[in-house]
Protein backbone atom coordinates (compact mmCIF):
# COMPACT_ATOMS: atom_id res chain seq x y z
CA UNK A 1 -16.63 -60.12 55.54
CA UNK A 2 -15.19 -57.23 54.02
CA UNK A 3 -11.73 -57.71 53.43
CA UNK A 4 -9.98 -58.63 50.59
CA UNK A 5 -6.55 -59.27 49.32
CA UNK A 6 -6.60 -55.86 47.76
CA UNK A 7 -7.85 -54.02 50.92
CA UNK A 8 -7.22 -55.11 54.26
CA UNK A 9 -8.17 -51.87 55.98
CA UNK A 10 -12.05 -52.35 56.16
CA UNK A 11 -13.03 -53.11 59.41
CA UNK A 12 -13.74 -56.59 60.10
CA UNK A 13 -16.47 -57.64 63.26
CA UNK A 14 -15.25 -59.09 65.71
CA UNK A 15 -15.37 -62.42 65.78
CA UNK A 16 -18.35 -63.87 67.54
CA UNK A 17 -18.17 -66.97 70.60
CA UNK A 18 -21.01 -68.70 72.64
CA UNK A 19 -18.51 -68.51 75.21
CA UNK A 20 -17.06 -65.12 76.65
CA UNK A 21 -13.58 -63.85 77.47
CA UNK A 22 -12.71 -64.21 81.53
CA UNK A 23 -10.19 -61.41 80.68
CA UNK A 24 -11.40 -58.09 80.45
CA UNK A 25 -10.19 -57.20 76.94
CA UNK A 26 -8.66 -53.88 76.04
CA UNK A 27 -10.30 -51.57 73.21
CA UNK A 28 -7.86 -48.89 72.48
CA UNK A 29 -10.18 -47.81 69.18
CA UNK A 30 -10.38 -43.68 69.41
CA UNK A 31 -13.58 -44.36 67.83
CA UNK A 32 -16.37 -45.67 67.67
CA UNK A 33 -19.20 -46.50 64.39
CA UNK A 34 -23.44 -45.65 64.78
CA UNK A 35 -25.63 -46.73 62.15
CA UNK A 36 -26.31 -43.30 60.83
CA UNK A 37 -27.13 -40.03 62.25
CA UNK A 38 -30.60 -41.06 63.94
CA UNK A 39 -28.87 -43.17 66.30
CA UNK A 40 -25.91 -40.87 66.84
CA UNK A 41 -28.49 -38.35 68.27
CA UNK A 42 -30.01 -40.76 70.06
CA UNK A 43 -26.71 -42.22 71.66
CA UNK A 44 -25.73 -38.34 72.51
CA UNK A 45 -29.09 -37.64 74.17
CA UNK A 46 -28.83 -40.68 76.26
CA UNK A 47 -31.70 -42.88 74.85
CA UNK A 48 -29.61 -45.69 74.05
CA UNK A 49 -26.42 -46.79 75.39
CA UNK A 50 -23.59 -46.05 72.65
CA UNK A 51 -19.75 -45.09 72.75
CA UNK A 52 -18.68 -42.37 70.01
CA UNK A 53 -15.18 -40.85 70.69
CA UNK A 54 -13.04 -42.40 73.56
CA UNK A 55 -12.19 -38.82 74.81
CA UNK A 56 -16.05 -39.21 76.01
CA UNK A 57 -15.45 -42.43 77.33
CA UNK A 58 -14.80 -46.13 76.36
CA UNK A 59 -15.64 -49.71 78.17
CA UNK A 60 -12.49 -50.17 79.95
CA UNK A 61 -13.24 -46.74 81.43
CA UNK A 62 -16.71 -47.84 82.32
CA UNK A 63 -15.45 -51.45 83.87
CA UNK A 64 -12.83 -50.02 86.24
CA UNK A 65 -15.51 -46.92 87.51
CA UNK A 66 -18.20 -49.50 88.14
CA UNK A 67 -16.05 -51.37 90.67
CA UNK A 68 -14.48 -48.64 92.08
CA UNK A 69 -18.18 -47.24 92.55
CA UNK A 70 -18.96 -50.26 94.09
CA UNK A 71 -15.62 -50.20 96.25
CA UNK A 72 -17.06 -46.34 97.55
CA UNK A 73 -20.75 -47.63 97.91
CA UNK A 74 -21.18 -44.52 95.37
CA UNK A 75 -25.10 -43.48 95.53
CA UNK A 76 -26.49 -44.84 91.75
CA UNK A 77 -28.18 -41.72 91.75
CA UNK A 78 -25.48 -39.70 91.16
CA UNK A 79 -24.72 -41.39 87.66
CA UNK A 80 -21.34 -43.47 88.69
CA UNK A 81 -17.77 -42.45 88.63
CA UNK A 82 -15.89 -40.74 86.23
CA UNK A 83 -12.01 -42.12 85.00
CA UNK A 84 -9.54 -39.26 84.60
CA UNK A 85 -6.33 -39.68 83.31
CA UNK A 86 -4.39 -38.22 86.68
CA UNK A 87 -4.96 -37.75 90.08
CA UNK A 88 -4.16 -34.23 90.00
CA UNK A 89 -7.10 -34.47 86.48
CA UNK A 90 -9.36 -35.56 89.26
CA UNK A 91 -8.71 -32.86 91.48
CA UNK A 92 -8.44 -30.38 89.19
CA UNK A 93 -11.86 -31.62 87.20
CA UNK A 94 -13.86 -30.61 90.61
CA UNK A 95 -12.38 -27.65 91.17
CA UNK A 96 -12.90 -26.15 87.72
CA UNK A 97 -15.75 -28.04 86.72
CA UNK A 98 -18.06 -26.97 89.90
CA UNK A 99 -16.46 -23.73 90.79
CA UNK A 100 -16.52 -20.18 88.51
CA UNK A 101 -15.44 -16.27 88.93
CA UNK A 102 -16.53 -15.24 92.58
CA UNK A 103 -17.02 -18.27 94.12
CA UNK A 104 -14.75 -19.56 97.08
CA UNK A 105 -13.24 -23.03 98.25
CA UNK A 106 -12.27 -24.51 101.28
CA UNK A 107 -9.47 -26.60 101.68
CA UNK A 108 -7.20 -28.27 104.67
CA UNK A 109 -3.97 -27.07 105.12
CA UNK A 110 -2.52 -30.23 104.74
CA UNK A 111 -3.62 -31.62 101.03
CA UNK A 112 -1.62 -33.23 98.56
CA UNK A 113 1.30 -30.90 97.82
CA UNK A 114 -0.26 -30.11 94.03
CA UNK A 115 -3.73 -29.67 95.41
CA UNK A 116 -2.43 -26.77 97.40
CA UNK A 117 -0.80 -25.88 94.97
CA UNK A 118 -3.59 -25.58 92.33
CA UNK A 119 -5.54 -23.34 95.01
CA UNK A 120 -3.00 -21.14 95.49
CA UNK A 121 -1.65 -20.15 92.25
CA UNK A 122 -4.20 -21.35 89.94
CA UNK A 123 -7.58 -20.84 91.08
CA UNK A 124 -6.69 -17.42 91.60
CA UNK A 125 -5.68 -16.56 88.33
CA UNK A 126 -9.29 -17.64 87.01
CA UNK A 127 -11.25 -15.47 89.85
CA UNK A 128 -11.65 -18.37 92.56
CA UNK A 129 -10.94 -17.37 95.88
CA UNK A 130 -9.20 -19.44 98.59
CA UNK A 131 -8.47 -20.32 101.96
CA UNK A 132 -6.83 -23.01 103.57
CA UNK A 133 -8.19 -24.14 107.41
CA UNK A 134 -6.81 -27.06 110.12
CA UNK A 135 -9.05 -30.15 109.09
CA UNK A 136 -8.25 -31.27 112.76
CA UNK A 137 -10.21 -28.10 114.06
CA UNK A 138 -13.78 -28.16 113.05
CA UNK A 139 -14.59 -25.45 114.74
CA UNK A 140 -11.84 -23.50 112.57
CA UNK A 141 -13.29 -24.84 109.48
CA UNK A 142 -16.51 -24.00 109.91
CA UNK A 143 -15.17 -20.35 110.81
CA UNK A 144 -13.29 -19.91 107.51
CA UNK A 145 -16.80 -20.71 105.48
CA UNK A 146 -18.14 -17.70 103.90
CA UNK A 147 -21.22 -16.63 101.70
CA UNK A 148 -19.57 -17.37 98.83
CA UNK A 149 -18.35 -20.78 99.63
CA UNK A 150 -18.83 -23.42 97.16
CA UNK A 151 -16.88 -26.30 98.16
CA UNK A 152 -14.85 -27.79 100.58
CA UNK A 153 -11.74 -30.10 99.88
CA UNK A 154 -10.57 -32.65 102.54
CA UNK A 155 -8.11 -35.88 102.63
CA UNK A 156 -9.47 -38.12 106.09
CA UNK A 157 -5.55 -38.61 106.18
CA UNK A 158 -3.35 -35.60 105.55
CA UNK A 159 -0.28 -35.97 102.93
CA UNK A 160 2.58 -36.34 104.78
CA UNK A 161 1.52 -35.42 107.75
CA UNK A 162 -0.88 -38.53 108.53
CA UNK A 163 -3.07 -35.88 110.97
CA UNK A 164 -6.96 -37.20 111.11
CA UNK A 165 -9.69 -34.87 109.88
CA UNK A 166 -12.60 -33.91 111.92
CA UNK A 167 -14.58 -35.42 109.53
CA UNK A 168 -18.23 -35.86 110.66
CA UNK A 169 -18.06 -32.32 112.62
CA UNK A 170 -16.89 -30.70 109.44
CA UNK A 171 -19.50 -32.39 107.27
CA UNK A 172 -22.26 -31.35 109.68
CA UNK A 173 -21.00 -27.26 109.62
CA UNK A 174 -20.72 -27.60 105.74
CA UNK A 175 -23.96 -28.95 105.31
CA UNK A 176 -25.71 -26.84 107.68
CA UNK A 177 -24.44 -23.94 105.54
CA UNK A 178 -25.22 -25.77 102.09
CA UNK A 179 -21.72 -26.34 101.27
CA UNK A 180 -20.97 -29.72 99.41
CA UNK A 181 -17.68 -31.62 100.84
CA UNK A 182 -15.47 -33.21 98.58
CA UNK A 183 -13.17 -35.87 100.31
CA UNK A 184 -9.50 -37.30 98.63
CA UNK A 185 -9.73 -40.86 99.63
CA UNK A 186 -6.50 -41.62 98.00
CA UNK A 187 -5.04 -41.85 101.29
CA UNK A 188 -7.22 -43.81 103.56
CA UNK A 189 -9.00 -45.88 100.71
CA UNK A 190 -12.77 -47.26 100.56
CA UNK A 191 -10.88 -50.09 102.89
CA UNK A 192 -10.10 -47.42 105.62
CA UNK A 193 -12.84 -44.85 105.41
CA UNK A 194 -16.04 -44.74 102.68
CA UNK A 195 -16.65 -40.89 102.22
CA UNK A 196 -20.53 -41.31 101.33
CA UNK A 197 -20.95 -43.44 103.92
CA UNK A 198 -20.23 -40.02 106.40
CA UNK A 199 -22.03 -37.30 104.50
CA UNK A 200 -20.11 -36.43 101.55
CA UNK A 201 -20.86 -34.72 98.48
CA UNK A 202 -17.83 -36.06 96.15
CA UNK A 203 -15.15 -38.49 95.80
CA UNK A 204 -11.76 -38.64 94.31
CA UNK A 205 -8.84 -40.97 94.20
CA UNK A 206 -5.76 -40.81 92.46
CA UNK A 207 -6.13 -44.75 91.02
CA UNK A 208 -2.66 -44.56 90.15
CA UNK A 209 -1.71 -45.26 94.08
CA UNK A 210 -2.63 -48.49 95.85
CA UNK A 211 -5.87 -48.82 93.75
CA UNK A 212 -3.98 -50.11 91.21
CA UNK A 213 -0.94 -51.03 92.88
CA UNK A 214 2.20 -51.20 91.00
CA UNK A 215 3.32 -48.09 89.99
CA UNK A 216 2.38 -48.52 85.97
CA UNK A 217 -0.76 -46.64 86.01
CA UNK A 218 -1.75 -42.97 86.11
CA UNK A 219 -5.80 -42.72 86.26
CA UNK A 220 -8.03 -40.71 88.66
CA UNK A 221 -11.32 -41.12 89.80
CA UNK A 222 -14.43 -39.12 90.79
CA UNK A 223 -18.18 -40.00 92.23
CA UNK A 224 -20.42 -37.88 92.84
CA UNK A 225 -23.48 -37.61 95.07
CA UNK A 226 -25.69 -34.81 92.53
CA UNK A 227 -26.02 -36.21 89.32
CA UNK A 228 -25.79 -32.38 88.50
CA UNK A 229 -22.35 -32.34 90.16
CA UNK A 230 -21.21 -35.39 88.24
CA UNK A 231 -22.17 -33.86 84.89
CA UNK A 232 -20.05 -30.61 85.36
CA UNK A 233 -17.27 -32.91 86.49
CA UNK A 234 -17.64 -35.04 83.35
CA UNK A 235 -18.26 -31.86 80.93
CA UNK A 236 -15.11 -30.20 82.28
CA UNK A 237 -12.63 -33.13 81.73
CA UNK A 238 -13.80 -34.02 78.25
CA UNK A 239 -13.61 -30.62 76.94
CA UNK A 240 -9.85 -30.53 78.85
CA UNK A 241 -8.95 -33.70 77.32
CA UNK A 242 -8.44 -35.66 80.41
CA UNK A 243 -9.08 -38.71 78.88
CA UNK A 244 -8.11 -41.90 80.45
CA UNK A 245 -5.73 -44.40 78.36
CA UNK A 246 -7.47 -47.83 77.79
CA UNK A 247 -4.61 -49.58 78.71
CA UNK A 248 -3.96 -48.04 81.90
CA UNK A 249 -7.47 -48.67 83.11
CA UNK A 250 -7.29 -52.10 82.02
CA UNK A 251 -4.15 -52.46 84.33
CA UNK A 252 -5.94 -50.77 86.81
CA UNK A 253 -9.06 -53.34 87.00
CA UNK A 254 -6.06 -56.16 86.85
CA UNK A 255 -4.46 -54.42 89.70
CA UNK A 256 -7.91 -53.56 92.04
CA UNK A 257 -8.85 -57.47 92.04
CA UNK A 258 -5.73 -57.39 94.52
CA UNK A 259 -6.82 -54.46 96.00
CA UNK A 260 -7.62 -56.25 99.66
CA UNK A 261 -5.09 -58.75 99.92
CA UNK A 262 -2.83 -56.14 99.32
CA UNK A 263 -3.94 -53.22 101.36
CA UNK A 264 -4.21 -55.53 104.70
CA UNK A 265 -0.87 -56.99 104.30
CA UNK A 266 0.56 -53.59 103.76
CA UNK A 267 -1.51 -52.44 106.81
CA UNK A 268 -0.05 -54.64 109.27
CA UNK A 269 3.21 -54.25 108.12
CA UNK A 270 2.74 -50.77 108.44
CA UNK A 271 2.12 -51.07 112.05
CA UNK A 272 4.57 -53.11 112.52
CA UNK A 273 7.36 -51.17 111.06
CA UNK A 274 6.41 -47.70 112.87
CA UNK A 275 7.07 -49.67 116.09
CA UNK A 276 10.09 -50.52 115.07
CA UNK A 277 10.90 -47.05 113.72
CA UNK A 278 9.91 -45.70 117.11
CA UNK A 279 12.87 -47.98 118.96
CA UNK A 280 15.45 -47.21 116.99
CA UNK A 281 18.35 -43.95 117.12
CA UNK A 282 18.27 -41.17 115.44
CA UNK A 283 14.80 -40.94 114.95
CA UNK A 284 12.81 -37.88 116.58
CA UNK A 285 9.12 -39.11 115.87
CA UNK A 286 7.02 -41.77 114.23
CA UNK A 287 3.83 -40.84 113.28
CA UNK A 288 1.25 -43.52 112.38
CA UNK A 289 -3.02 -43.01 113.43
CA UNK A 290 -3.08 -46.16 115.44
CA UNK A 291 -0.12 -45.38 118.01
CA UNK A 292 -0.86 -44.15 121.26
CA UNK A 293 1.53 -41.12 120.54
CA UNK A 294 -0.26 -39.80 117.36
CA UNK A 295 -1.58 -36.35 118.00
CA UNK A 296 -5.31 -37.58 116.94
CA UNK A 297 -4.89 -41.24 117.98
CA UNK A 298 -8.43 -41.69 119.48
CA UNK A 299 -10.08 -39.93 116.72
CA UNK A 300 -8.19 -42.16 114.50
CA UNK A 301 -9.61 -45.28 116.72
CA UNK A 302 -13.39 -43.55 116.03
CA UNK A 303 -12.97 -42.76 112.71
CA UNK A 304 -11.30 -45.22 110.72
CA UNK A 305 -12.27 -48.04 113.36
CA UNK A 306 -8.65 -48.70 114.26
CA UNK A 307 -7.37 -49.19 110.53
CA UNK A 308 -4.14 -47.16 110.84
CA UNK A 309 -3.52 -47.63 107.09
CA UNK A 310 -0.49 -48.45 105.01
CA UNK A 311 1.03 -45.23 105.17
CA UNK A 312 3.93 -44.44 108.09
CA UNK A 313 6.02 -41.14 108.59
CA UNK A 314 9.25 -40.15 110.51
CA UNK A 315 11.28 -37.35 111.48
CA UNK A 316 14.97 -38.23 111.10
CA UNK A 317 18.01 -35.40 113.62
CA UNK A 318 20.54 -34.82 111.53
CA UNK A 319 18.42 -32.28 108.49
CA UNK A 320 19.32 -32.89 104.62
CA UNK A 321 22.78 -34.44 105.56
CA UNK A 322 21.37 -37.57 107.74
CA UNK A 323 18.14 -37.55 104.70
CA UNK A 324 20.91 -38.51 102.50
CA UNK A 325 22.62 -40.55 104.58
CA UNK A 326 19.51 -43.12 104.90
CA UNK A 327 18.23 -43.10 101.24
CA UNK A 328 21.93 -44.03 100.39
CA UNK A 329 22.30 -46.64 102.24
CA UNK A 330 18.55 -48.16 101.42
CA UNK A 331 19.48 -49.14 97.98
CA UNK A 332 16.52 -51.60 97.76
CA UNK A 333 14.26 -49.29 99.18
CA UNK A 334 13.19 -47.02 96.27
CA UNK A 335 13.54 -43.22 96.77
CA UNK A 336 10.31 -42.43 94.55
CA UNK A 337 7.85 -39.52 94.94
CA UNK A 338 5.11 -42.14 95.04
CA UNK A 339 2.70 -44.28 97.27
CA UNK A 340 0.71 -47.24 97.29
CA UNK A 341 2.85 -49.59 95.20
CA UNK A 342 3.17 -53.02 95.97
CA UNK A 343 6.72 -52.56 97.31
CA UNK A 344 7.72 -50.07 100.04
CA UNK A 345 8.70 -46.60 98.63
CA UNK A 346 10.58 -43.81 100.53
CA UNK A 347 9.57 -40.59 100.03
CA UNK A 348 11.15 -36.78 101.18
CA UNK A 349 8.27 -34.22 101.26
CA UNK A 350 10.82 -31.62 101.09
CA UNK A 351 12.26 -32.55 97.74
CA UNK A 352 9.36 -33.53 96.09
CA UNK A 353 5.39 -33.44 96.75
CA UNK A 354 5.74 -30.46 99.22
CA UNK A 355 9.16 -28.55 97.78
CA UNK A 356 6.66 -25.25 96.16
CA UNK A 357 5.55 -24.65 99.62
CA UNK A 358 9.18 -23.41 100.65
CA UNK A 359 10.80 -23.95 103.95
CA UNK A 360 8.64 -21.88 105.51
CA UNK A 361 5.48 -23.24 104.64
CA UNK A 362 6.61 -27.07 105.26
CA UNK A 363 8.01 -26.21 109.03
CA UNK A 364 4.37 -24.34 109.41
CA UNK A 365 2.91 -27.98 108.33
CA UNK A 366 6.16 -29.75 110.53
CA UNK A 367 7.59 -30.90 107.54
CA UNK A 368 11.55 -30.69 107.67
CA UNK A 369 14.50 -31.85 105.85
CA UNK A 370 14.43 -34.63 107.85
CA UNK A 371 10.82 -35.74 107.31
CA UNK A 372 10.32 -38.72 105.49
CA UNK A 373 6.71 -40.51 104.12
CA UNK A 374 6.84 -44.56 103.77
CA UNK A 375 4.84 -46.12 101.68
CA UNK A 376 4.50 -49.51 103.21
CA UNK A 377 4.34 -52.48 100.31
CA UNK A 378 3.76 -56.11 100.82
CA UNK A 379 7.52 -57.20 101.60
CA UNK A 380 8.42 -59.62 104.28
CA UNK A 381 8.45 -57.69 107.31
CA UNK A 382 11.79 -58.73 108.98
CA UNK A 383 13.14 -57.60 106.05
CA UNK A 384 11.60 -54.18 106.06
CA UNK A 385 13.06 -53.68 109.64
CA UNK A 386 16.53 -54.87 108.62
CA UNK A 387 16.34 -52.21 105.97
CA UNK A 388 15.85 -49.34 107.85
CA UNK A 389 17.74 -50.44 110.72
CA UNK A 390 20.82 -50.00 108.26
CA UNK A 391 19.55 -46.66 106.98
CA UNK A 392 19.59 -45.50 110.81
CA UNK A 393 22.60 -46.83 111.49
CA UNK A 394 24.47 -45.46 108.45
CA UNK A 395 22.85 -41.69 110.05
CA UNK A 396 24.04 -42.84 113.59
CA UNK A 397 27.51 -42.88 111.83
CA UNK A 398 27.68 -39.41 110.67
């Protein structure tokens, strides 16, 4: 023991137990001690497991990737995920790690709204060519790949849209031409749909959604198949300082232990409510994968073996005027650009996640000013229906 009354900044060791913690405990240090120089080198060149500067990683980092690994069935030879400290760090850590100056991705015209709009106005600027192809058309998709294709970037579940990728069709063309697929899970989740499990290269999730649940965390995730992929990944968000907080990914494992109960309650009410949604005035369409009326409904069935997920969208008459109309009169529905949270969120494409793409580019996608996203949470399901019912009725009265 080092301390003394004089000095109380030496470091002491922590304490030592013959019994152990059930709580994952947080270690927010920046930094980490070695020995001497010897056993820095050797913790650098991977002959013994060390931790050195939390930018590089840390063990609440390590916890929360291992289970969300094991959530994705991630191949162990690819080296295990990587924590981010974003979604969009996620996203943006596979583009730039695996992609350079004359290379060319592939992406569905129906990503998340800052996915589309990192390939349009970013990956440009740094020499990396674009072009965006229907994820429903495999046949299209496999048309738009050229020599110089590199990657391809897919959601299984499009963001608002809820259309269903061609998934295994698109993975086969890809493959064929030796072009790795990297698949946003955020969406469907390993409870829906497990990406490796169908052929592809790469995984990503924005944690931050219904991973972790409640709207306190921002963390994203990556796997990858190639251990030479995953190290490029890695490298690139180190050197970016994407660096995920401790404390966030200790929320995050708090929040995944949930992860089930959560996701299947949310599920069914889900289901439940675009029903309801369908019945009720005012409303032009419901779309949700598992309805008979959802443009890829038996793909949906094939694919994601009837799961229709916890994530319902609607077209309201009535344009910006009625949009207002129902978020005012839902005052204990939040009107958040989020998703996944334990309670229900409303969300306008329009206004938020989708708003760079202009109002030409959303009606292209069917996105209007009435278009709304619903994250569906865990609430009492009566009372879900009662809620909207008043939001419908206060646009009926307009």
């Amino acid at each position: 023991m080092s301390d003394t009354p004089e000095n109380l900044v030496r470091r002491t060791a922590w304490p030592q137990s013959a019994s152990r913690a059930v709580g994952t405990p947080i270690q927010p240090s920046v930094v980490y001690a070695s020995l001497n120089p010897d056993q820095l080198d050797a913790q650098y060149d991977a002959r013994i497991k060390g931790y050195t500067y939390a930018r590089e990683g840390h063990p609440n980092a390590e916890v929360l990737a291992r289970k969300i690994d094991a959530l994705e069935s991630a191949p162990p030879e690819g080296g295990g995920g990587v924590i981010v400290g974003s979604g969009m760090a996620a996203v943006s850590s596979v583009l730039l790690g695996l992609l350079k100056a004359g290379d060319h991705v592939l992406g569905g015209d129906q990503l998340y709204g800052r996915s589309l709009r990192l390939m349009a106005h970013d990956l440009p600027r740094f020499g990396i060519a674009t072009t965006l192809a229907d994820p429903t058309d495999a046949a299209a998709m496999a048309a738009a790949i050229r020599p110089e294709t590199r990657l391809i970037l897919l959601e299984v579940v499009s963001n608002p849209t809820l259309r269903i990728a061609d998934m295994d069709a698109i993975v086969k063309a890809a493959h064929e031409r030796g072009v790795p697929v990297a698949v946003d899970n955020t969406f469907t989740t390993p409870r829906g749909y497990r990406p490796f499990a169908h052929g592809a290269d790469i995984v990503i999730h924005s944690v931050t959604k219904i991973l972790a649940g409640h709207s306190d965390v921002m963390l994203g995730y990556v796997a990858a198949r190639d251990p030479a992929h995953r190290r490029a990944v890695y490298d690139f968000a180190v050197t970016t300082g994407m660096a995920p907080s401790p404390f966030d990914c200790w929320l995050a494992e708090r929040g995944l232990y949930s992860f089930h109960l959560r996701y299947d309650r949310a599920q069914a009410n889900a289901a439940a409510l675009a029903d309801h949604l369908a019945g009720l005035a005012g409303v032009r369409r419901v779309l949700y994968p598992t309805r008979r009326d959802h443009p890829d409904h038996n793909r949906a069935l094939a694919l994601l073996q009837g799961q229709g997920g916890h994530m319902v969208s609607f077209e309201l008459e009535g344009g910006r005027a009625a949009a207002n109309a129902l978020t005012e009169a839902m005052p204990d529905i939040a009107f958040a650009p989020t998703l996944g949270d334990i309670g229900t969120t409303l969300s306008h494409p329009a206004s938020s996640s989708h708003r760079n793409l202009g109002a030409e580019g959303r009606a292209a996608l069917g996105i209007s000013e009435g278009f709304f996203r619903i994250s569906v949470g865990v609430e009492d399901i009566d009372l879900l229906k009662r809620d909207f019912s008043a939001g419908l009725g206060a646009v009926a009265a307009l």
